[in-house]
N, C-alpha and C. Protein backbone atom coordinates (compact mmCIF):
# COMPACT_ATOMS: atom_id res chain seq x y z
N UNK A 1 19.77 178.59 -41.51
CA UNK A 1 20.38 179.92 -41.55
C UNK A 1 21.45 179.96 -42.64
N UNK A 2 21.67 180.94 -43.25
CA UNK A 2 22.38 181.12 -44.03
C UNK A 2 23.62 182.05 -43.91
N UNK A 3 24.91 181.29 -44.66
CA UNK A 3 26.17 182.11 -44.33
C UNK A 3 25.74 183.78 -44.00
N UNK A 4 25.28 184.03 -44.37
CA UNK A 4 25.09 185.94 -44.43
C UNK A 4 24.34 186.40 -43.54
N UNK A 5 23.53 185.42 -42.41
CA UNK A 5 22.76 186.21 -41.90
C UNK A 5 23.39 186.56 -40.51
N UNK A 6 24.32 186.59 -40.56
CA UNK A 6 25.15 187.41 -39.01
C UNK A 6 25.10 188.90 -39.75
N UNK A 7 25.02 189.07 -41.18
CA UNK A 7 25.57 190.44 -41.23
C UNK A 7 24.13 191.14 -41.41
N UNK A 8 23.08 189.93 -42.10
CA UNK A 8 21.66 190.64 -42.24
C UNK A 8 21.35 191.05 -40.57
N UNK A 9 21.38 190.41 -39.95
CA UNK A 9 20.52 190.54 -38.68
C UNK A 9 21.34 191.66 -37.58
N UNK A 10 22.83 192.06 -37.88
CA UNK A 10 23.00 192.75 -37.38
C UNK A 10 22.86 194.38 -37.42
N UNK A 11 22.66 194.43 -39.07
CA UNK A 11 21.65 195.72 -39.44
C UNK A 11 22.62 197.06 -38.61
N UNK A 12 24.11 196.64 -38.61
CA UNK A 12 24.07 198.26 -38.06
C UNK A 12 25.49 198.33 -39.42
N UNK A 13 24.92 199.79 -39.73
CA UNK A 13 25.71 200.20 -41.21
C UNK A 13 26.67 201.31 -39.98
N UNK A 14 27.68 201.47 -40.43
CA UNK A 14 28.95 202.55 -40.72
C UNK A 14 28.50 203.72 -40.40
N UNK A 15 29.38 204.48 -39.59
CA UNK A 15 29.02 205.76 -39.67
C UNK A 15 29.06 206.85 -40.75
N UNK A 16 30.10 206.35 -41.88
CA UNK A 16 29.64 207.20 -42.90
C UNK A 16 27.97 206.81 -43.45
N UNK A 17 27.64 205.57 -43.38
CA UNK A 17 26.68 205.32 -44.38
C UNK A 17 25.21 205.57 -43.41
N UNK A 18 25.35 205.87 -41.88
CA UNK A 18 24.03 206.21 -41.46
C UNK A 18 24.48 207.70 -42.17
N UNK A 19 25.55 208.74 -41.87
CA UNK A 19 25.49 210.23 -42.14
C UNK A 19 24.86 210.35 -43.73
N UNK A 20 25.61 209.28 -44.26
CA UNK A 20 24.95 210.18 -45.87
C UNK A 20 23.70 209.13 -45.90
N UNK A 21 22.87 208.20 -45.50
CA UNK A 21 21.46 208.00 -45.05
C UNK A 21 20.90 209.03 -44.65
N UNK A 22 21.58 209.59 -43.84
CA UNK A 22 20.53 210.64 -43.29
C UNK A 22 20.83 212.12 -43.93
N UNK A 23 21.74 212.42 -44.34
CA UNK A 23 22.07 213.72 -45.41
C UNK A 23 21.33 213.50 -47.02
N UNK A 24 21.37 212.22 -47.20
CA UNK A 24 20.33 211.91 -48.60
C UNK A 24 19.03 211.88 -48.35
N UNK A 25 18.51 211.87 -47.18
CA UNK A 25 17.09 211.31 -46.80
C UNK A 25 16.56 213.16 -46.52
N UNK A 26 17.51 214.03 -45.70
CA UNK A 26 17.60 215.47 -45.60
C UNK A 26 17.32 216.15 -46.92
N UNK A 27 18.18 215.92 -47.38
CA UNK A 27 18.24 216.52 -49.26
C UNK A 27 17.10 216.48 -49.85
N UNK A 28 16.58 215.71 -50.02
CA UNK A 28 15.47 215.27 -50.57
C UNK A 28 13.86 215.65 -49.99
N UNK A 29 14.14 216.25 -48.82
CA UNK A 29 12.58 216.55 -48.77
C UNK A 29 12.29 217.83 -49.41
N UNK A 30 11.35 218.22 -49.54
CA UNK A 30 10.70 219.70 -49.70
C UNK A 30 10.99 220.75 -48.99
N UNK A 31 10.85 220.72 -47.82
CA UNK A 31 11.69 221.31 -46.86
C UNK A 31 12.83 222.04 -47.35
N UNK A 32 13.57 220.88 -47.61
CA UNK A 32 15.00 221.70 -47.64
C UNK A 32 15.25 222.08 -48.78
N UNK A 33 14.76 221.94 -49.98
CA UNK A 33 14.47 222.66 -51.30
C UNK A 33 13.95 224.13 -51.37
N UNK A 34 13.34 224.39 -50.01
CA UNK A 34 12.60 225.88 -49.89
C UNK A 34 13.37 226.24 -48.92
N UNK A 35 14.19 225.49 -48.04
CA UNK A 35 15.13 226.23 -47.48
C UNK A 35 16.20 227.26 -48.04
N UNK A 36 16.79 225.84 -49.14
CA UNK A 36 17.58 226.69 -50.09
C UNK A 36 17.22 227.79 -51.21
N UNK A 37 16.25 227.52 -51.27
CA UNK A 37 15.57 229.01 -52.38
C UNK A 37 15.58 230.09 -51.36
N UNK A 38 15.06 229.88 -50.24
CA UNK A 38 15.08 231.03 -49.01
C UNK A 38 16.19 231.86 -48.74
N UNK A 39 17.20 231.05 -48.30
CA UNK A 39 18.74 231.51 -48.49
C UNK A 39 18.90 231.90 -49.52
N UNK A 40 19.02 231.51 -50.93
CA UNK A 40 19.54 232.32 -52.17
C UNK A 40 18.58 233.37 -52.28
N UNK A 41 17.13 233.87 -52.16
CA UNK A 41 16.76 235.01 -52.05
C UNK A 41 17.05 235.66 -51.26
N UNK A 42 17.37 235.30 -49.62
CA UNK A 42 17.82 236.22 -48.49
C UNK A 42 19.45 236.74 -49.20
N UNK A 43 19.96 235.81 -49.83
CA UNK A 43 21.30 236.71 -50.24
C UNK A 43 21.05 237.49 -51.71
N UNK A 44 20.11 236.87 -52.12
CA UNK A 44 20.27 237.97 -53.79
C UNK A 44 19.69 239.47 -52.72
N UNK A 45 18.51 239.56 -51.84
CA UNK A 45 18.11 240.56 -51.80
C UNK A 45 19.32 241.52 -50.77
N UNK A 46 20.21 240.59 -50.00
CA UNK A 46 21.41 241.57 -49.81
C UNK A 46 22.40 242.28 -50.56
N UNK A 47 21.98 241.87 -51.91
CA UNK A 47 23.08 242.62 -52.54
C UNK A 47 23.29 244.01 -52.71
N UNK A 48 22.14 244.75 -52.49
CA UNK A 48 22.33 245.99 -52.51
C UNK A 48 22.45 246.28 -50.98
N UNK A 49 22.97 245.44 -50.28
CA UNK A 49 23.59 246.39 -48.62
C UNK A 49 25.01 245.98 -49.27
N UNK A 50 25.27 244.81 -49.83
CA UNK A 50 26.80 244.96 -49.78
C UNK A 50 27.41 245.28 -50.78
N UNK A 51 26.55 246.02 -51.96
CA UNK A 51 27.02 246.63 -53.04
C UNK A 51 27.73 245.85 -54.01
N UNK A 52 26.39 244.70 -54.39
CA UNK A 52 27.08 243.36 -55.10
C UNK A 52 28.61 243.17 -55.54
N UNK A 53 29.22 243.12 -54.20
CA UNK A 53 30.99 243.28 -53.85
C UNK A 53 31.13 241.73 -54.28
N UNK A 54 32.49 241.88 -54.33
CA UNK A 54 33.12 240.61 -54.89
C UNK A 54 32.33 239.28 -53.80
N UNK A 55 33.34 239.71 -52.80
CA UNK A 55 32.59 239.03 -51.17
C UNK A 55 31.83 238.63 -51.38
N UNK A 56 30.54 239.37 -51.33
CA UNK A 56 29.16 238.74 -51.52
C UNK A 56 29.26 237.89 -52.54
N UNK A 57 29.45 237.96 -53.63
CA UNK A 57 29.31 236.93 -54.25
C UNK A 57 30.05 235.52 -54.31
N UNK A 58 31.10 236.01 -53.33
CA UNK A 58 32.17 234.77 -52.92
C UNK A 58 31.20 233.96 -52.67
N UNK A 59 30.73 234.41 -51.34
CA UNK A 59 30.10 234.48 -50.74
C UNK A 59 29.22 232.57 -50.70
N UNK A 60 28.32 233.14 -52.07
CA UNK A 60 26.89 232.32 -52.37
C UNK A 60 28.16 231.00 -53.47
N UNK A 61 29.11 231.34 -53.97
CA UNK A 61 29.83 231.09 -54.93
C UNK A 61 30.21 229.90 -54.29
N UNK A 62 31.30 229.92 -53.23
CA UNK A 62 31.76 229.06 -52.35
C UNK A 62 30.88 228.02 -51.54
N UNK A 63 29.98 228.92 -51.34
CA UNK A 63 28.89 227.78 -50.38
C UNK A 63 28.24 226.19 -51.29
N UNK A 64 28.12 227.51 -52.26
CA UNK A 64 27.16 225.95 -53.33
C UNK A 64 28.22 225.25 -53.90
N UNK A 65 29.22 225.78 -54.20
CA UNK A 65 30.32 224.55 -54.37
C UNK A 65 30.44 223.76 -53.49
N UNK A 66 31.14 224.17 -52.39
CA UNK A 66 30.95 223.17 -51.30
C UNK A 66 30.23 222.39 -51.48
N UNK A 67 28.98 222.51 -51.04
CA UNK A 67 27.38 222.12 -50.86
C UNK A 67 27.60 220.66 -52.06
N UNK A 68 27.27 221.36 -53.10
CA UNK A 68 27.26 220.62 -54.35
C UNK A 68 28.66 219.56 -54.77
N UNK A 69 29.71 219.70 -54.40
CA UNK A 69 31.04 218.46 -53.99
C UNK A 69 30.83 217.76 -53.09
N UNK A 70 29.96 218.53 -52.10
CA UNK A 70 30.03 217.27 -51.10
C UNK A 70 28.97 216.45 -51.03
N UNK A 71 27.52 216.60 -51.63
CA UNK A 71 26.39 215.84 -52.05
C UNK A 71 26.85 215.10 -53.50
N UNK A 72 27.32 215.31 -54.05
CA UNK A 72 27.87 214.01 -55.25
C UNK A 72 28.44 212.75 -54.44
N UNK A 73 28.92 213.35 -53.75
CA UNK A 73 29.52 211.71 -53.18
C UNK A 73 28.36 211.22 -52.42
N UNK A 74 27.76 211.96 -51.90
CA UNK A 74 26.58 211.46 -50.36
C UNK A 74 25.48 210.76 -51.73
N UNK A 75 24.99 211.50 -52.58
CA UNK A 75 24.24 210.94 -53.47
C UNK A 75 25.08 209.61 -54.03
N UNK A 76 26.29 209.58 -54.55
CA UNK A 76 26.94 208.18 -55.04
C UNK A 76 26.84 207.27 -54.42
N UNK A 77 26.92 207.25 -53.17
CA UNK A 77 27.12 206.32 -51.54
C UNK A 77 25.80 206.01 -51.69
N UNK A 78 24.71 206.84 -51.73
CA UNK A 78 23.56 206.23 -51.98
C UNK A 78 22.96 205.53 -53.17
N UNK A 79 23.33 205.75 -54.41
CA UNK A 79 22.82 204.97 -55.62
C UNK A 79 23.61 203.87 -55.62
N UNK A 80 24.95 203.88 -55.06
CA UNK A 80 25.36 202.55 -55.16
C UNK A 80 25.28 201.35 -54.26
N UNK A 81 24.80 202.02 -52.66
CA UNK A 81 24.22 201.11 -52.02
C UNK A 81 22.90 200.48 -52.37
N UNK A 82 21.64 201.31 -53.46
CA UNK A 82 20.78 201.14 -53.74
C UNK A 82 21.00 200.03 -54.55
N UNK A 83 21.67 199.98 -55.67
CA UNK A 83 22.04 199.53 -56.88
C UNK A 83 22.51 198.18 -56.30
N UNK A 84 23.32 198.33 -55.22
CA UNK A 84 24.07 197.02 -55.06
C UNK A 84 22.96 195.94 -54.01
N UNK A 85 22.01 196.57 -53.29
CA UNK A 85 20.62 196.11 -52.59
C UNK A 85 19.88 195.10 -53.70
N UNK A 86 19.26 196.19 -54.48
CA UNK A 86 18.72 195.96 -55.88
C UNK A 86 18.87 194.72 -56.59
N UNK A 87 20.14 194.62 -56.87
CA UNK A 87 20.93 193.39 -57.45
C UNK A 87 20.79 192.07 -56.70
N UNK A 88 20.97 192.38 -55.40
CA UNK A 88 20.94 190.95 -54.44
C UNK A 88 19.64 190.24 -54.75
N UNK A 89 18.97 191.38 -54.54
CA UNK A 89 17.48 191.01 -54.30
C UNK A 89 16.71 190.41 -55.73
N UNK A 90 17.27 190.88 -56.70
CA UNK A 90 16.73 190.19 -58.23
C UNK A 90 17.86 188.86 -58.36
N UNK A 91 19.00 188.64 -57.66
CA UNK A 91 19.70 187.46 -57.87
C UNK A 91 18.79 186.23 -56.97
N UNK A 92 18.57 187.05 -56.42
CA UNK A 92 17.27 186.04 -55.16
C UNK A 92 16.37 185.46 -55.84
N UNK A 93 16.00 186.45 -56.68
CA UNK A 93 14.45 186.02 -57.27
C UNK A 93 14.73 185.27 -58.44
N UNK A 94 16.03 185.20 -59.48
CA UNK A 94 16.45 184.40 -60.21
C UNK A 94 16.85 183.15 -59.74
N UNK A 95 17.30 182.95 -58.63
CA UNK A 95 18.15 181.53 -58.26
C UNK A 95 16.95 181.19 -57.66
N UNK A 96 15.59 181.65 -57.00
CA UNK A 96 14.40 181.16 -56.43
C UNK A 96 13.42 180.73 -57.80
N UNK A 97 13.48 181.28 -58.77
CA UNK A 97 12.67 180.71 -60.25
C UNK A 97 13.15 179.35 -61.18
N UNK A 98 12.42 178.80 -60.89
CA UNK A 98 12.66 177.40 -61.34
C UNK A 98 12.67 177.81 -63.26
N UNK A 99 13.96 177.36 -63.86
CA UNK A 99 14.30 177.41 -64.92
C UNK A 99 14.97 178.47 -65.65
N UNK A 100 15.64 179.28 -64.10
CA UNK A 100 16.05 180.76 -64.11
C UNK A 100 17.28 179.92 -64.90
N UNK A 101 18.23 181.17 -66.05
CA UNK A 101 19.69 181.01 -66.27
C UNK A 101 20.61 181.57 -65.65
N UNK A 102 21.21 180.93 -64.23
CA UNK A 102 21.68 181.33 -63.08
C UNK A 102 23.27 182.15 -63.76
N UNK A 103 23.20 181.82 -64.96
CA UNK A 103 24.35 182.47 -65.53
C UNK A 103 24.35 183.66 -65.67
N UNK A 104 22.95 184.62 -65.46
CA UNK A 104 22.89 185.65 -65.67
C UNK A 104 23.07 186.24 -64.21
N UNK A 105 23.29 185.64 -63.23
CA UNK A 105 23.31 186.22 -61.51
C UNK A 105 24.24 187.67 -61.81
N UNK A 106 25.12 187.25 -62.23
CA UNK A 106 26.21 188.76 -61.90
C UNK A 106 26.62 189.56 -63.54
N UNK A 107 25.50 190.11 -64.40
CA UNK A 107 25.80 190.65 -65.25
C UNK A 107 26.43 191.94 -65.17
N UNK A 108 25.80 192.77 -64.12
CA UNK A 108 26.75 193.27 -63.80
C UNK A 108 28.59 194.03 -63.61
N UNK A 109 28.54 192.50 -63.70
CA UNK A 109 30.10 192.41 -63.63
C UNK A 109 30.73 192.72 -64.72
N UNK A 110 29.78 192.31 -66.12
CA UNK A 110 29.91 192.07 -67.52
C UNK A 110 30.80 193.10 -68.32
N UNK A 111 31.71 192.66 -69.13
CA UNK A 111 31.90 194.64 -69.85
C UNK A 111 30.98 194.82 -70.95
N UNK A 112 31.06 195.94 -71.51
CA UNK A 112 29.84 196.28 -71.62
C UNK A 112 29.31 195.75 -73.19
N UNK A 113 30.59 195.35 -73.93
CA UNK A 113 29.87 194.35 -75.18
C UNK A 113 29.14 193.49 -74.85
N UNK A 114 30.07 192.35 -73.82
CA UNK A 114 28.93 191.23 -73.75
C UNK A 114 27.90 191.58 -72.72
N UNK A 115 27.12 192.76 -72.65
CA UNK A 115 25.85 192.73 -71.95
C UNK A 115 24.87 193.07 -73.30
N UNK A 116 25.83 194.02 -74.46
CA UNK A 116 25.40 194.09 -75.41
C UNK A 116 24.36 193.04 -76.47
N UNK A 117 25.55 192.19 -76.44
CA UNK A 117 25.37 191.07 -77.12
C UNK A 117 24.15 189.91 -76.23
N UNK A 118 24.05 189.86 -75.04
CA UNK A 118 23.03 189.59 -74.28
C UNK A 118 21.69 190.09 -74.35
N UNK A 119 21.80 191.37 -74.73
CA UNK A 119 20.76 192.60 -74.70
C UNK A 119 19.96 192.07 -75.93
N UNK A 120 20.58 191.89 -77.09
CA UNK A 120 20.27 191.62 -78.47
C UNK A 120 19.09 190.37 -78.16
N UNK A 121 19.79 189.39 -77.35
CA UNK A 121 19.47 188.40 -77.56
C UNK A 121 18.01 188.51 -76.85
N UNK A 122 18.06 188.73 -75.61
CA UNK A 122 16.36 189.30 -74.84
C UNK A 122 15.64 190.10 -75.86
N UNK A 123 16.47 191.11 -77.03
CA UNK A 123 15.03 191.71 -77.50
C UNK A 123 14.70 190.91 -78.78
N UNK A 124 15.85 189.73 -79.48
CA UNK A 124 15.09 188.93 -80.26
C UNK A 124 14.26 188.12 -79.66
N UNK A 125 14.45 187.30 -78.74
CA UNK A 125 13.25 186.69 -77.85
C UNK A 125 12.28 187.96 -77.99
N UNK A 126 12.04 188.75 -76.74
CA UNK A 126 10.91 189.89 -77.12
C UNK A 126 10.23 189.47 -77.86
N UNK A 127 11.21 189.92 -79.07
CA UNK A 127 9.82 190.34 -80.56
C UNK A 127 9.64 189.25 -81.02
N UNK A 128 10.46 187.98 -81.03
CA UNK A 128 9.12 186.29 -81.54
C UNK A 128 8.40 186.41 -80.39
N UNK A 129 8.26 186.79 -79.06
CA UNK A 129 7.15 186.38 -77.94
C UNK A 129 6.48 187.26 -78.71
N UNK A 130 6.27 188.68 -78.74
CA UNK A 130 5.43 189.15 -79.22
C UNK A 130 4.41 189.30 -80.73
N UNK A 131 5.51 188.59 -81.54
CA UNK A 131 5.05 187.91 -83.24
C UNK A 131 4.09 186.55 -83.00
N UNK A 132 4.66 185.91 -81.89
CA UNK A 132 3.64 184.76 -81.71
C UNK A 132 2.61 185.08 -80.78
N UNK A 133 2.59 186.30 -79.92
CA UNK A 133 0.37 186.41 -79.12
C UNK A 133 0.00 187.41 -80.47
N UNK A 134 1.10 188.07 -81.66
CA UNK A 134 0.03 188.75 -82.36
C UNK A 134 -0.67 187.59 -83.41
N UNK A 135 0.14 186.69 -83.55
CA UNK A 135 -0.48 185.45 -84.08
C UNK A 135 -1.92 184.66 -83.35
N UNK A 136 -1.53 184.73 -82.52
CA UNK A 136 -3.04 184.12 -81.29
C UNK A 136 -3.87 184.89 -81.70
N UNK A 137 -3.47 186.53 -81.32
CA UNK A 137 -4.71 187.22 -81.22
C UNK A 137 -5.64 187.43 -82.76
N UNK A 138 -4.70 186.90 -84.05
CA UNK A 138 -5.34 187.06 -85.16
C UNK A 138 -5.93 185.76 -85.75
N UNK A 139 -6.00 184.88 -84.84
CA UNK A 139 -6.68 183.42 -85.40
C UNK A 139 -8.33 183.65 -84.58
């Protein structure tokens, strides 16, 4: 067993992070994409009962702000739990590959020259891997 698996096996996340689990998982269906078109037509077509008044347009104004401030964060909470999942799971598969450069586990962390300067270096590799099968393939 490994140090971490009291926290794998206990599998219960935070109550913020089941709500925006389940407010990101909401968002995202179809459903609620035609919900919201539904509502913004049920209010465009009220505008002529309320005599496209300020109100009314507060109205739709206020809501989607709301709406839209408070899904940036529920969406952030989610790309960065994704992101930070993501990462574990390719550090796994590097420290499990025999001849992996375990130096690369937390690039991440990196600022952003020296990922730069890293970057360079994978796409000169790249292009000799790929200068040497166009060599194969022309003998």
């Amino acid at each position: 067993m490994s140090s971490y698996d009291h926290i794998i096996h206990k599998n219960k996340a935070s109550l913020f992070t089941r709500v925006a689990q389940s407010v990101a998982s909401w968002a995202g269906k179809p459903i609620t994409f035609f919900a919201a078109v539904t509502l913004i037509v049920i209010w465009g077509a009220s505008g002529p009962i309320f005599a496209f008044n300020d109100t009314w347009q507060l109205v739709i104004n206020t809501s989607t702000t709301i709406i839209t401030f408070l899904m940036v964060f529920i969406i952030q909470n989610s790309q960065n739990r994704d992101t930070a999942a993501m990462q574990i799971k390719l550090d796994e598969l590097i420290i499990r590959l025999e001849g992996a450069r375990e130096e690369l586990l937390d690039l991440e962390e990196l600022d952003e020259n020296d990922l730069v300067v890293i970057r360079r270096d994978f796409c000169k590799r790249a292009s000799k891997a790929r200068d040497a099968a166009d060599g194969k393939k022309s003998k």
